[in-house]
PDBML (XML) file of the C-alpha atoms, coordinates in Angstrom:
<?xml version="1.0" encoding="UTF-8" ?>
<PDBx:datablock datablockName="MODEL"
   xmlns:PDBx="http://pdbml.pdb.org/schema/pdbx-v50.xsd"
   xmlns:xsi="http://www.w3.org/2001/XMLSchema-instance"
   xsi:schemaLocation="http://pdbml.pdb.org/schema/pdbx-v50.xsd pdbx-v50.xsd">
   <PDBx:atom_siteCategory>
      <PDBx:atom_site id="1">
         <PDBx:B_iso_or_equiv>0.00</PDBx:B_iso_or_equiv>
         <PDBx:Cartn_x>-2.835</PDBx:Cartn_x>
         <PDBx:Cartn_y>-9.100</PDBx:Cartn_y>
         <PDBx:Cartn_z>-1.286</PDBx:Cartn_z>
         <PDBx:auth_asym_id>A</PDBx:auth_asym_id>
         <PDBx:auth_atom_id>CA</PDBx:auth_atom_id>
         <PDBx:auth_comp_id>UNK</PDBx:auth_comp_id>
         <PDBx:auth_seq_id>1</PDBx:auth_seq_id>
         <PDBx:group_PDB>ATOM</PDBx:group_PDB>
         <PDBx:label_alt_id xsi:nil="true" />
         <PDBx:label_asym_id>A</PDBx:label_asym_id>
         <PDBx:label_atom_id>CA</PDBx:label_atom_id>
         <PDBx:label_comp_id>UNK</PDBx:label_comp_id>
         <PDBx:label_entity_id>1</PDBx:label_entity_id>
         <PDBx:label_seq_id>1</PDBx:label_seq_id>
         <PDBx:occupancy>1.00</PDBx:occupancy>
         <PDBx:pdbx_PDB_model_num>1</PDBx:pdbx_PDB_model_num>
         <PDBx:type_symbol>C</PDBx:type_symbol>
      </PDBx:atom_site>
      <PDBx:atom_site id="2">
         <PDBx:B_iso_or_equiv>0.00</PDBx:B_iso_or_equiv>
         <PDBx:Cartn_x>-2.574</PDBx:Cartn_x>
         <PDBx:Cartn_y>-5.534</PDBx:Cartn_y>
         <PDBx:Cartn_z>-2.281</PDBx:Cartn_z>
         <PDBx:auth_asym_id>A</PDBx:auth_asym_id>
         <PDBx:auth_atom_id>CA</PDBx:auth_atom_id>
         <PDBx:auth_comp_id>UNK</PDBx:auth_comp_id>
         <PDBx:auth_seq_id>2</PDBx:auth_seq_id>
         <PDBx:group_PDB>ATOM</PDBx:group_PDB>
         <PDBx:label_alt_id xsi:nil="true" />
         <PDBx:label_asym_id>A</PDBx:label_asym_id>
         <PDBx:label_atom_id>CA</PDBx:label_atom_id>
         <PDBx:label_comp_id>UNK</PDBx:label_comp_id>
         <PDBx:label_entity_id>1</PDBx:label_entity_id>
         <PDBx:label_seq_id>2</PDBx:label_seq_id>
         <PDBx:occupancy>1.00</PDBx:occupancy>
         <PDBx:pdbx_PDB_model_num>1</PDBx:pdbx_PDB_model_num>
         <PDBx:type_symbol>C</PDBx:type_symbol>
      </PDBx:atom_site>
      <PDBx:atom_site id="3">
         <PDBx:B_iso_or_equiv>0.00</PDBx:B_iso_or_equiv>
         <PDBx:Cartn_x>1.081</PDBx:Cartn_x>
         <PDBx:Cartn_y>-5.036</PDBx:Cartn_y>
         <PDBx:Cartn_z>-1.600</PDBx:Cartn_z>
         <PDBx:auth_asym_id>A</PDBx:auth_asym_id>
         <PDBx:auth_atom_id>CA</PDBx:auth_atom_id>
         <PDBx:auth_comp_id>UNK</PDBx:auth_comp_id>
         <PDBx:auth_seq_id>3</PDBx:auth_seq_id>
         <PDBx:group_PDB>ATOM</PDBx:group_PDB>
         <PDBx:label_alt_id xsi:nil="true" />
         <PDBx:label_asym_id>A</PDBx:label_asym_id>
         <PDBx:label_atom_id>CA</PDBx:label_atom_id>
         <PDBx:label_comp_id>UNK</PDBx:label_comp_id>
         <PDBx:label_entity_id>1</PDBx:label_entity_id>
         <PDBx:label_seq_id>3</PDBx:label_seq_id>
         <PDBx:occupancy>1.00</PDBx:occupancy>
         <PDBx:pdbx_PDB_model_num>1</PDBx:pdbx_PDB_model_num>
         <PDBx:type_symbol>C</PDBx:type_symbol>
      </PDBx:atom_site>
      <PDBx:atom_site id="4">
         <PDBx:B_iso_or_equiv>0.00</PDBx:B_iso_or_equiv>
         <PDBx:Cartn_x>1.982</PDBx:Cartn_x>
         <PDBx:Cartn_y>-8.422</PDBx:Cartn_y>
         <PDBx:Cartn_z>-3.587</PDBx:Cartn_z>
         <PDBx:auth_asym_id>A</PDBx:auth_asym_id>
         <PDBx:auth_atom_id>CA</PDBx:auth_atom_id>
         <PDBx:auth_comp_id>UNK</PDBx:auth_comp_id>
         <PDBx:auth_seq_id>4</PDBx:auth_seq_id>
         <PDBx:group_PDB>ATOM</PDBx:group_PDB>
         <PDBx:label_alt_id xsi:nil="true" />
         <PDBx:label_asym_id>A</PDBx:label_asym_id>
         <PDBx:label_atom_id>CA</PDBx:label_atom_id>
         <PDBx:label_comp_id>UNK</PDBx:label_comp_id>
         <PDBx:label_entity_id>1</PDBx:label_entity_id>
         <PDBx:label_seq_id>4</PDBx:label_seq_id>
         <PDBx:occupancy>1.00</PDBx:occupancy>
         <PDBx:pdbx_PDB_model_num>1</PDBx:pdbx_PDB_model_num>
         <PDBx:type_symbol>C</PDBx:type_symbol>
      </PDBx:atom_site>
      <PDBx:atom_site id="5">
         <PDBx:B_iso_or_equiv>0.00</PDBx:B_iso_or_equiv>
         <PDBx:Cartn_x>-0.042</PDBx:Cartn_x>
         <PDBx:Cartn_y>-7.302</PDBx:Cartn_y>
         <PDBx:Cartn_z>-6.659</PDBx:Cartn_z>
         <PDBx:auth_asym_id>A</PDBx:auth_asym_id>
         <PDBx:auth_atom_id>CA</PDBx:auth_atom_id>
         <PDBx:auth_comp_id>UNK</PDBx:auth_comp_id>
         <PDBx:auth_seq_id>5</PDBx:auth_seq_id>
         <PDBx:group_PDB>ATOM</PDBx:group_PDB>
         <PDBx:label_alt_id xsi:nil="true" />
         <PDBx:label_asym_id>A</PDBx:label_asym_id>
         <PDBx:label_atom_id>CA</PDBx:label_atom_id>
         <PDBx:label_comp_id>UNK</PDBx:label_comp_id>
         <PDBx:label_entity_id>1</PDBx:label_entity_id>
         <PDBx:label_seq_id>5</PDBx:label_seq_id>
         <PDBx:occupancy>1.00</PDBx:occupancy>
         <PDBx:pdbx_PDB_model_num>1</PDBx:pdbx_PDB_model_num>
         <PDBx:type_symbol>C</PDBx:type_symbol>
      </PDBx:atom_site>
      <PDBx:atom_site id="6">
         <PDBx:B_iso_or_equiv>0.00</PDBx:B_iso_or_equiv>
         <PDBx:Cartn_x>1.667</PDBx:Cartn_x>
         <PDBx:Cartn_y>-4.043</PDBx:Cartn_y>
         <PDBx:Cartn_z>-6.457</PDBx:Cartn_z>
         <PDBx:auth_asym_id>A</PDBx:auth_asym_id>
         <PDBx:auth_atom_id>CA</PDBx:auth_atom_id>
         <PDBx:auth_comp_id>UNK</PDBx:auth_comp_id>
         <PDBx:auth_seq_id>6</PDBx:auth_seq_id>
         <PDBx:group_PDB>ATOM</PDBx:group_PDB>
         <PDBx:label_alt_id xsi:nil="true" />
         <PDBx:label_asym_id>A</PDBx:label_asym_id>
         <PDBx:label_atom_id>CA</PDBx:label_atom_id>
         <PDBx:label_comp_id>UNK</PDBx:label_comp_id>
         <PDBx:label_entity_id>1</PDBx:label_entity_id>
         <PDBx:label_seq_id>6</PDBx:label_seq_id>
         <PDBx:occupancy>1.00</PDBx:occupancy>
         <PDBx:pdbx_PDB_model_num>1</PDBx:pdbx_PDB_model_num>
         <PDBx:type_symbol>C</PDBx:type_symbol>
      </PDBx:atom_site>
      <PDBx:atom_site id="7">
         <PDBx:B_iso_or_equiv>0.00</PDBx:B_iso_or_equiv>
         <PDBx:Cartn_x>5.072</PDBx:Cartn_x>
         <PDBx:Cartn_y>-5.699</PDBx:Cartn_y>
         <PDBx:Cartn_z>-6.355</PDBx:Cartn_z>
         <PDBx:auth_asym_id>A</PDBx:auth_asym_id>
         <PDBx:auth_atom_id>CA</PDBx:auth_atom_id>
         <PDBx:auth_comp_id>UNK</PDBx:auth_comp_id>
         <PDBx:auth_seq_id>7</PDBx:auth_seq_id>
         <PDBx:group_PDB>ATOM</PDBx:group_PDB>
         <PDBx:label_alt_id xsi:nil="true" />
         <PDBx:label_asym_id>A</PDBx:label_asym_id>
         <PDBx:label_atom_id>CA</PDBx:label_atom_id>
         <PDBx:label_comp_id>UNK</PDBx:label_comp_id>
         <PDBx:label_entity_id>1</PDBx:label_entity_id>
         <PDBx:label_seq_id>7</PDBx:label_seq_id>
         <PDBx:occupancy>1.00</PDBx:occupancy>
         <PDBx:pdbx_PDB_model_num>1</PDBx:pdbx_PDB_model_num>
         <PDBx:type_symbol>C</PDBx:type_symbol>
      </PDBx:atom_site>
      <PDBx:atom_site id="8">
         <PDBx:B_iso_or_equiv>0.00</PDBx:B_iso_or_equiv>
         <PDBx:Cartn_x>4.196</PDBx:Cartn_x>
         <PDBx:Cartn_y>-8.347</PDBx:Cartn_y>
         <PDBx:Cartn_z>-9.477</PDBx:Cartn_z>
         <PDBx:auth_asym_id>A</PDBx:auth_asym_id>
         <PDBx:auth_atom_id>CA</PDBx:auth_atom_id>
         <PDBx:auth_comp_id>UNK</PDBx:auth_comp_id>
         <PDBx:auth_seq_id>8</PDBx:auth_seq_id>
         <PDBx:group_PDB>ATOM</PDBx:group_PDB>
         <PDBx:label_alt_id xsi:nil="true" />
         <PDBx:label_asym_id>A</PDBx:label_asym_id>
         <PDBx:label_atom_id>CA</PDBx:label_atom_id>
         <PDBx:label_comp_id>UNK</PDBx:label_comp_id>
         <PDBx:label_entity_id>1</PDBx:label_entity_id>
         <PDBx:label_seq_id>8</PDBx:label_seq_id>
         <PDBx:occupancy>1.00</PDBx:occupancy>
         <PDBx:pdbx_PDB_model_num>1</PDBx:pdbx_PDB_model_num>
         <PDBx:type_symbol>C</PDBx:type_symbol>
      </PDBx:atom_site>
      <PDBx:atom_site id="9">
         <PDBx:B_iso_or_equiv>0.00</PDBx:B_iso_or_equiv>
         <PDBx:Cartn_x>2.935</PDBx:Cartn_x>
         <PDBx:Cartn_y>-5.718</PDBx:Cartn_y>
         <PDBx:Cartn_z>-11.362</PDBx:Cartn_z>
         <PDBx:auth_asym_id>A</PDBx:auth_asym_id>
         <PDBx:auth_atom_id>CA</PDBx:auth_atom_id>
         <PDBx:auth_comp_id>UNK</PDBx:auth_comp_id>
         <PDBx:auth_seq_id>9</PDBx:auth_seq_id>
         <PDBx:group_PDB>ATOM</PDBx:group_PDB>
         <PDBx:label_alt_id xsi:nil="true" />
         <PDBx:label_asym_id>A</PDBx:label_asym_id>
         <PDBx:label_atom_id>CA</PDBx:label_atom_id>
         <PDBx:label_comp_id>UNK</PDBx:label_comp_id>
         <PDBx:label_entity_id>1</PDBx:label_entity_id>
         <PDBx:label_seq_id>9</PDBx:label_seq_id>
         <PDBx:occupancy>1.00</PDBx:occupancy>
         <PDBx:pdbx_PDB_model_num>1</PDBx:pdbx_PDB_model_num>
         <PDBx:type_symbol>C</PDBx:type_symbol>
      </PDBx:atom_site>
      <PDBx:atom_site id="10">
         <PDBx:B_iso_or_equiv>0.00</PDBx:B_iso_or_equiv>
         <PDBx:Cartn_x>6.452</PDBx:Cartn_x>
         <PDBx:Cartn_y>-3.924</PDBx:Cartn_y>
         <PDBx:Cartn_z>-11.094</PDBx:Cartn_z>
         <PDBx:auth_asym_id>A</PDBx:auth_asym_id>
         <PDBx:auth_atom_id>CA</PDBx:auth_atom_id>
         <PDBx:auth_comp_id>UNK</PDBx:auth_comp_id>
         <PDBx:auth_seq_id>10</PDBx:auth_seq_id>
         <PDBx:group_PDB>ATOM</PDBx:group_PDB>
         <PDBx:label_alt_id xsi:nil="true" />
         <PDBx:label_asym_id>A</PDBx:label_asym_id>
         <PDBx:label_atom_id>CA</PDBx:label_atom_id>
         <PDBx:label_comp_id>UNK</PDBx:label_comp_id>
         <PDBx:label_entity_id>1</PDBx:label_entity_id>
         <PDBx:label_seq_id>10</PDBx:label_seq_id>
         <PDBx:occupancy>1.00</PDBx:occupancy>
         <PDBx:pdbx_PDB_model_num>1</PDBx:pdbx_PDB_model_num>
         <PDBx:type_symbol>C</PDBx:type_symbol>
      </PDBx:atom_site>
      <PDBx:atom_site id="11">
         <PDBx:B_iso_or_equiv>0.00</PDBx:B_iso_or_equiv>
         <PDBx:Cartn_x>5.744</PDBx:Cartn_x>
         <PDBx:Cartn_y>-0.827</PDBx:Cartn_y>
         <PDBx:Cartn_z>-8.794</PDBx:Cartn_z>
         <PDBx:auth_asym_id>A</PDBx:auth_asym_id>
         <PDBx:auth_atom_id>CA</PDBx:auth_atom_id>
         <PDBx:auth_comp_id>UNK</PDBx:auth_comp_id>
         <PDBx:auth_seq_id>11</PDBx:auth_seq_id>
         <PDBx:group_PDB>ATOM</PDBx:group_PDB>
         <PDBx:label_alt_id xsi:nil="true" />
         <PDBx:label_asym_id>A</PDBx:label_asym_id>
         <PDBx:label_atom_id>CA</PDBx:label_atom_id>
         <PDBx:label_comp_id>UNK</PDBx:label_comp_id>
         <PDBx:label_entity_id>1</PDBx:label_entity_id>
         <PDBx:label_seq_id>11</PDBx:label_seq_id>
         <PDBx:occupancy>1.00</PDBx:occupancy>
         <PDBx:pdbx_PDB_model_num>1</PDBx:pdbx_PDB_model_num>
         <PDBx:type_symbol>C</PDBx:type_symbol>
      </PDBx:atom_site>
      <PDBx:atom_site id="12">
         <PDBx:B_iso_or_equiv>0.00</PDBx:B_iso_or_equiv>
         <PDBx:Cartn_x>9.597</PDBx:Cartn_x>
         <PDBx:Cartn_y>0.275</PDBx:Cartn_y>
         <PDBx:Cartn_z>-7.590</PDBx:Cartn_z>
         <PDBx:auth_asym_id>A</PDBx:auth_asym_id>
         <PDBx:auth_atom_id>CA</PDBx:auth_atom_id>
         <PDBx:auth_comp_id>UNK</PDBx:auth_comp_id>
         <PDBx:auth_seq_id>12</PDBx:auth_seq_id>
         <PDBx:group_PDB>ATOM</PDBx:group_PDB>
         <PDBx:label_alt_id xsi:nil="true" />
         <PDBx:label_asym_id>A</PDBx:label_asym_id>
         <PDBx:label_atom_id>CA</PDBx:label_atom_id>
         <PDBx:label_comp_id>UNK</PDBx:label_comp_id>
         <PDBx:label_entity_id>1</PDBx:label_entity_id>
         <PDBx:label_seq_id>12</PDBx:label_seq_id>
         <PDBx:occupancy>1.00</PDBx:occupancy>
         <PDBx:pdbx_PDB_model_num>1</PDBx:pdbx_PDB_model_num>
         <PDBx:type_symbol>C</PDBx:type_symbol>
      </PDBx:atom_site>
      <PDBx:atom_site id="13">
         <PDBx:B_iso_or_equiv>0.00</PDBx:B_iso_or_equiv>
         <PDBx:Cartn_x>7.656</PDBx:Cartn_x>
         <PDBx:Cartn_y>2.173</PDBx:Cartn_y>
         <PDBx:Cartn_z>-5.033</PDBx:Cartn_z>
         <PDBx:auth_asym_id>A</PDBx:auth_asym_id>
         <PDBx:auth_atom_id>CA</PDBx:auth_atom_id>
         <PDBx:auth_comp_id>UNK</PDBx:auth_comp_id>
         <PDBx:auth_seq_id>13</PDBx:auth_seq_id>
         <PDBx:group_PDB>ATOM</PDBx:group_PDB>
         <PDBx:label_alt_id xsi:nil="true" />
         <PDBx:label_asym_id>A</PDBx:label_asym_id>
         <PDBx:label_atom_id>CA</PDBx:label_atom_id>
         <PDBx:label_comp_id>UNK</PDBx:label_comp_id>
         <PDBx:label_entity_id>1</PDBx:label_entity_id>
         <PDBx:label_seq_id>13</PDBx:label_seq_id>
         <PDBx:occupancy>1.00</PDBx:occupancy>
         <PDBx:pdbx_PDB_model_num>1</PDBx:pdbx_PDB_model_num>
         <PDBx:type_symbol>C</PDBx:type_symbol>
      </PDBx:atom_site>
      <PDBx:atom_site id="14">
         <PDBx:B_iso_or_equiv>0.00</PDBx:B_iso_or_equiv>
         <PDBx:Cartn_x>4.843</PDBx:Cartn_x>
         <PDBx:Cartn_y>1.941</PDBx:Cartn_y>
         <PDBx:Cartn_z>-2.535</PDBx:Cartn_z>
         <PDBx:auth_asym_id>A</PDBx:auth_asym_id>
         <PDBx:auth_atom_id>CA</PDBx:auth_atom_id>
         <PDBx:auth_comp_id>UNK</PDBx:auth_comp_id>
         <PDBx:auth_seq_id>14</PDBx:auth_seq_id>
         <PDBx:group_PDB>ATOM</PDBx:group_PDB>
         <PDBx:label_alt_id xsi:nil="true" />
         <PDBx:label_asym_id>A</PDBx:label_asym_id>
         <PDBx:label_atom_id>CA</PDBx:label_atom_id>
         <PDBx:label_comp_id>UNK</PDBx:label_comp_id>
         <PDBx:label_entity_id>1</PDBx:label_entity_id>
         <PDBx:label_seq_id>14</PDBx:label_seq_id>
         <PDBx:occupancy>1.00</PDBx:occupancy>
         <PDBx:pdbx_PDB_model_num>1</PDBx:pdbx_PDB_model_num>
         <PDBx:type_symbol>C</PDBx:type_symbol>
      </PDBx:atom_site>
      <PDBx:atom_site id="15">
         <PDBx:B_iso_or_equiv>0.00</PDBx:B_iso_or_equiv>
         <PDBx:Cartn_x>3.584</PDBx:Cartn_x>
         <PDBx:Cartn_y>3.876</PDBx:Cartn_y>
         <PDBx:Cartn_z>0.205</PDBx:Cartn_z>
         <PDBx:auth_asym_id>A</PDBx:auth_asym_id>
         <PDBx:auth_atom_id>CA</PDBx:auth_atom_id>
         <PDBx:auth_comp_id>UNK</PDBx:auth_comp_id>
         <PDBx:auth_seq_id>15</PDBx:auth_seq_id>
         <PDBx:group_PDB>ATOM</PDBx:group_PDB>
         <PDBx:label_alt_id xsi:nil="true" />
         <PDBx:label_asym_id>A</PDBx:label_asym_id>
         <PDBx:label_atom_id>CA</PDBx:label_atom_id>
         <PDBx:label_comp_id>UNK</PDBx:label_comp_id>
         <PDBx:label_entity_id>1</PDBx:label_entity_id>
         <PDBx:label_seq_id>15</PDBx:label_seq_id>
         <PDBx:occupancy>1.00</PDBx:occupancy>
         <PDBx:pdbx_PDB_model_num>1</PDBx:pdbx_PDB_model_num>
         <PDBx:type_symbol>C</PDBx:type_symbol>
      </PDBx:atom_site>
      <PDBx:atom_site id="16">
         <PDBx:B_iso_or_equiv>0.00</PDBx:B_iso_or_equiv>
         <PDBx:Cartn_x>1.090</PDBx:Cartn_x>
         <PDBx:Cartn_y>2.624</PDBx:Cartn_y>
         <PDBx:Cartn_z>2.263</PDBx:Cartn_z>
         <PDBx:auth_asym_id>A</PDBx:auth_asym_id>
         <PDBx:auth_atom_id>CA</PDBx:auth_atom_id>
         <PDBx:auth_comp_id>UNK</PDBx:auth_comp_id>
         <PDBx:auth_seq_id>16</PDBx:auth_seq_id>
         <PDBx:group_PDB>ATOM</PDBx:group_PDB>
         <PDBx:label_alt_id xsi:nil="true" />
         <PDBx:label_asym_id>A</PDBx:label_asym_id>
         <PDBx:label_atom_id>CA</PDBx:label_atom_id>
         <PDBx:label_comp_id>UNK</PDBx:label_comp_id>
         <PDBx:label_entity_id>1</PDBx:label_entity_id>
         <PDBx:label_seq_id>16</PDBx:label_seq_id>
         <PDBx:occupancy>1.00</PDBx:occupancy>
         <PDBx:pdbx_PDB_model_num>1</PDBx:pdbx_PDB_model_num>
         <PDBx:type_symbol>C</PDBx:type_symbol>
      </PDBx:atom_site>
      <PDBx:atom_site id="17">
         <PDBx:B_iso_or_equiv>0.00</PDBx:B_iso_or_equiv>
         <PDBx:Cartn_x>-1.076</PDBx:Cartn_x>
         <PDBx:Cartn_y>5.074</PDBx:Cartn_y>
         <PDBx:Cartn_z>4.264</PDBx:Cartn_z>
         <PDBx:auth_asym_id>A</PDBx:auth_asym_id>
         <PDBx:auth_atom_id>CA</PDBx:auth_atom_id>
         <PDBx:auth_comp_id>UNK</PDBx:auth_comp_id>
         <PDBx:auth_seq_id>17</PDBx:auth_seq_id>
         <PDBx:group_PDB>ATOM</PDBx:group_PDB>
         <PDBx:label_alt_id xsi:nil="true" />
         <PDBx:label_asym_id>A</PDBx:label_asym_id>
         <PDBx:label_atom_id>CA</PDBx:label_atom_id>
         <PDBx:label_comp_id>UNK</PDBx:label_comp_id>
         <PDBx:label_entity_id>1</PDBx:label_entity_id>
         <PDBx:label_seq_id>17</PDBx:label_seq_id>
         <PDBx:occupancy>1.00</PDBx:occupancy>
         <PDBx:pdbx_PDB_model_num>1</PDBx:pdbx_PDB_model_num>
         <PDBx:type_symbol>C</PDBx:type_symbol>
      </PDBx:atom_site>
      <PDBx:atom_site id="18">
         <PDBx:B_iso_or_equiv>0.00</PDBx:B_iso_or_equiv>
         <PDBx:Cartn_x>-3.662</PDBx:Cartn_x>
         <PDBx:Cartn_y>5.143</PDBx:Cartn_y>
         <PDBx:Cartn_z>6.821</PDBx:Cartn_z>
         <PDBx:auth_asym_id>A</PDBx:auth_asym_id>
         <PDBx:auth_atom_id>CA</PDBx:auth_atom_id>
         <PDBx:auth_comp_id>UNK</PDBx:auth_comp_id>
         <PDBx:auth_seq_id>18</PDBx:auth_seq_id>
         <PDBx:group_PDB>ATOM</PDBx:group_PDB>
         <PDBx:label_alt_id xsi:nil="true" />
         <PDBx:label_asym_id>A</PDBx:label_asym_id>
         <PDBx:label_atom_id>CA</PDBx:label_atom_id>
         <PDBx:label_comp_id>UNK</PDBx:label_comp_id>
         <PDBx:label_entity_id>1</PDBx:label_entity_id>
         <PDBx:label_seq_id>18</PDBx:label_seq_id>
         <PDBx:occupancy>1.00</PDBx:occupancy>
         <PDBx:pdbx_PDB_model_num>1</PDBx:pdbx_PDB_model_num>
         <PDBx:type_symbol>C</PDBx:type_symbol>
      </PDBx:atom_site>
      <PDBx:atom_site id="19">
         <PDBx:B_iso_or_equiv>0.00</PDBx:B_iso_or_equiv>
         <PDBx:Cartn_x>-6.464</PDBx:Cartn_x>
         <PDBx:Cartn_y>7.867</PDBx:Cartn_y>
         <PDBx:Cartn_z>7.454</PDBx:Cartn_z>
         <PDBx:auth_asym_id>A</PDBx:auth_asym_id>
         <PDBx:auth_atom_id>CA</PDBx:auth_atom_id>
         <PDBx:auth_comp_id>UNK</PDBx:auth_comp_id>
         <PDBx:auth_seq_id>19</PDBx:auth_seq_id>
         <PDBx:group_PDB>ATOM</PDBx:group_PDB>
         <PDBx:label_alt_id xsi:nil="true" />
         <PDBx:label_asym_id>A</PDBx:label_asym_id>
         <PDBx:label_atom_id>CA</PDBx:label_atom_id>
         <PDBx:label_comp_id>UNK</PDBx:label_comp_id>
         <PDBx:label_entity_id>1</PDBx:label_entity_id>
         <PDBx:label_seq_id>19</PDBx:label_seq_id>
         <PDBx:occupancy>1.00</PDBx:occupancy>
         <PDBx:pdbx_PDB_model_num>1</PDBx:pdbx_PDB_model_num>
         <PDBx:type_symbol>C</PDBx:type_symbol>
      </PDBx:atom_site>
      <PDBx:atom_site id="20">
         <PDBx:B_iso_or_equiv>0.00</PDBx:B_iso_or_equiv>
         <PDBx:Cartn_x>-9.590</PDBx:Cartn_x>
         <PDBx:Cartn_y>8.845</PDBx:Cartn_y>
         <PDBx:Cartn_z>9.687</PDBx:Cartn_z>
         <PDBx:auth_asym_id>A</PDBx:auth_asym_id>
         <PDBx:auth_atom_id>CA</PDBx:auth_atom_id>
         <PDBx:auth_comp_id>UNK</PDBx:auth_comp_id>
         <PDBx:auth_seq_id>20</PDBx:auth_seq_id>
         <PDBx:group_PDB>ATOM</PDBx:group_PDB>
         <PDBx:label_alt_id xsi:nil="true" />
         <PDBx:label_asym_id>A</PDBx:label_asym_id>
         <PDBx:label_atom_id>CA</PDBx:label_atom_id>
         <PDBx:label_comp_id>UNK</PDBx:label_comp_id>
         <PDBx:label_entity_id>1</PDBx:label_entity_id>
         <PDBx:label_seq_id>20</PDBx:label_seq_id>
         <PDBx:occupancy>1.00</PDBx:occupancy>
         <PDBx:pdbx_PDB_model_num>1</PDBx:pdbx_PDB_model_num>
         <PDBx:type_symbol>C</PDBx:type_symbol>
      </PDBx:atom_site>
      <PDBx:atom_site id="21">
         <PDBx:B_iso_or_equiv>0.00</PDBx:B_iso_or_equiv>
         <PDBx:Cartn_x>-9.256</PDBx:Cartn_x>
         <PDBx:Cartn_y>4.766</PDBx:Cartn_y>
         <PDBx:Cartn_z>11.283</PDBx:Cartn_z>
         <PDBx:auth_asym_id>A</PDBx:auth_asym_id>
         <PDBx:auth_atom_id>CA</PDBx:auth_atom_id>
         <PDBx:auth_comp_id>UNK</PDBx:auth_comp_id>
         <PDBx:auth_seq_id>21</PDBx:auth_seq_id>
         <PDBx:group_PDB>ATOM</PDBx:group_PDB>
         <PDBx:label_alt_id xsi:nil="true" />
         <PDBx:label_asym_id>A</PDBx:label_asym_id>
         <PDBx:label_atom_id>CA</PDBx:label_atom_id>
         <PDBx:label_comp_id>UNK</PDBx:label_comp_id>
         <PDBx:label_entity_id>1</PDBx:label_entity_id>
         <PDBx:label_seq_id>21</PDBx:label_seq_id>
         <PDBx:occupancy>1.00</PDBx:occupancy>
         <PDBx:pdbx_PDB_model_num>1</PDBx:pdbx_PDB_model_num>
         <PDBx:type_symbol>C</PDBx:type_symbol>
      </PDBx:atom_site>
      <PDBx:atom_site id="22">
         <PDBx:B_iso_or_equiv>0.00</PDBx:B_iso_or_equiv>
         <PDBx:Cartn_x>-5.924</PDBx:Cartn_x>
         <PDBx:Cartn_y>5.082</PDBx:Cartn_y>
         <PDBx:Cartn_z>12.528</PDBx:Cartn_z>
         <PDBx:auth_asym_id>A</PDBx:auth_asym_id>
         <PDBx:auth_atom_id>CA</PDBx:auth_atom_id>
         <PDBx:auth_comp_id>UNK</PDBx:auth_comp_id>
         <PDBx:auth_seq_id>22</PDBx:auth_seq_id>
         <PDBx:group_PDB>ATOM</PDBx:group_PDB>
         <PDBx:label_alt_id xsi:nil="true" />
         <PDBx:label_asym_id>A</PDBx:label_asym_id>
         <PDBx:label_atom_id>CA</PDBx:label_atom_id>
         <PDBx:label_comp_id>UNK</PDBx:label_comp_id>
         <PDBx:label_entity_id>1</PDBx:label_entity_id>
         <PDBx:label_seq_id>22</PDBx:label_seq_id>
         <PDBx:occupancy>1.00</PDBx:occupancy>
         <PDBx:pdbx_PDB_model_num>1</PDBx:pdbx_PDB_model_num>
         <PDBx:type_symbol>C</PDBx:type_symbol>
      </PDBx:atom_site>
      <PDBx:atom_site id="23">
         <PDBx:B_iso_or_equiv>0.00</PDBx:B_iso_or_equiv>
         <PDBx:Cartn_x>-5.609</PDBx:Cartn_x>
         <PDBx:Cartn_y>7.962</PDBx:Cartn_y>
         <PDBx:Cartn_z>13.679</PDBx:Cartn_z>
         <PDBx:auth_asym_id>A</PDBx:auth_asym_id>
         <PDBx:auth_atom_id>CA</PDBx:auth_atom_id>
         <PDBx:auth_comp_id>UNK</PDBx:auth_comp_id>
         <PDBx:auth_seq_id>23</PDBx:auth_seq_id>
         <PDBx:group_PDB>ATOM</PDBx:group_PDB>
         <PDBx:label_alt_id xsi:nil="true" />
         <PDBx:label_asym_id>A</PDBx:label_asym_id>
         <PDBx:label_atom_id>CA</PDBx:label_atom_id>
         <PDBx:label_comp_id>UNK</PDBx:label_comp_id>
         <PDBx:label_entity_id>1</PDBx:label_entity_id>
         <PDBx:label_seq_id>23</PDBx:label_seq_id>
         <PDBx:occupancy>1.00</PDBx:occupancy>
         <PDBx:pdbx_PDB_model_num>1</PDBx:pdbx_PDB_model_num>
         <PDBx:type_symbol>C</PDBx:type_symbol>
      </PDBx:atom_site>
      <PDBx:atom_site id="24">
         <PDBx:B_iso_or_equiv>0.00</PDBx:B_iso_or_equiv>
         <PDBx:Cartn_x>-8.868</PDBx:Cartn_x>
         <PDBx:Cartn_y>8.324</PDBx:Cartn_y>
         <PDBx:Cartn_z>15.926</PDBx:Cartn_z>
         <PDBx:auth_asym_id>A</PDBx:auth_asym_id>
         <PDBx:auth_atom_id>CA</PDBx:auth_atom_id>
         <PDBx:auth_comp_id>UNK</PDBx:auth_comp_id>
         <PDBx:auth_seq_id>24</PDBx:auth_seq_id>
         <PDBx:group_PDB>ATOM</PDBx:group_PDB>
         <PDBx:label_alt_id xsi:nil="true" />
         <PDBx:label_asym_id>A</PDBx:label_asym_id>
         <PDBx:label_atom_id>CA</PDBx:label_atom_id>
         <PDBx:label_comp_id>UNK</PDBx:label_comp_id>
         <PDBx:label_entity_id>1</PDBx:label_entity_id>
         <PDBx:label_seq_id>24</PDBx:label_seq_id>
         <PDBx:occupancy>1.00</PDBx:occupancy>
         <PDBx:pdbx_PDB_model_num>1</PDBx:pdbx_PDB_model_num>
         <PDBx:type_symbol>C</PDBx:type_symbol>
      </PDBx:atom_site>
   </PDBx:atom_siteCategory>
</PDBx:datablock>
């Protein structure tokens, strides 16, 4: 849902990171 409302609202580009989660 994020990603889609990023793209409507016209973002040319997105990075998607992870933190403490992911990498333990």
């Amino acid at each position: 849902r994020f990603v889609q409302e990023a793209e409507y609202s016209g973002a040319s580009h997105i990075r998607v990171a992870g933190t403490s989660a992911l990498r333990s």
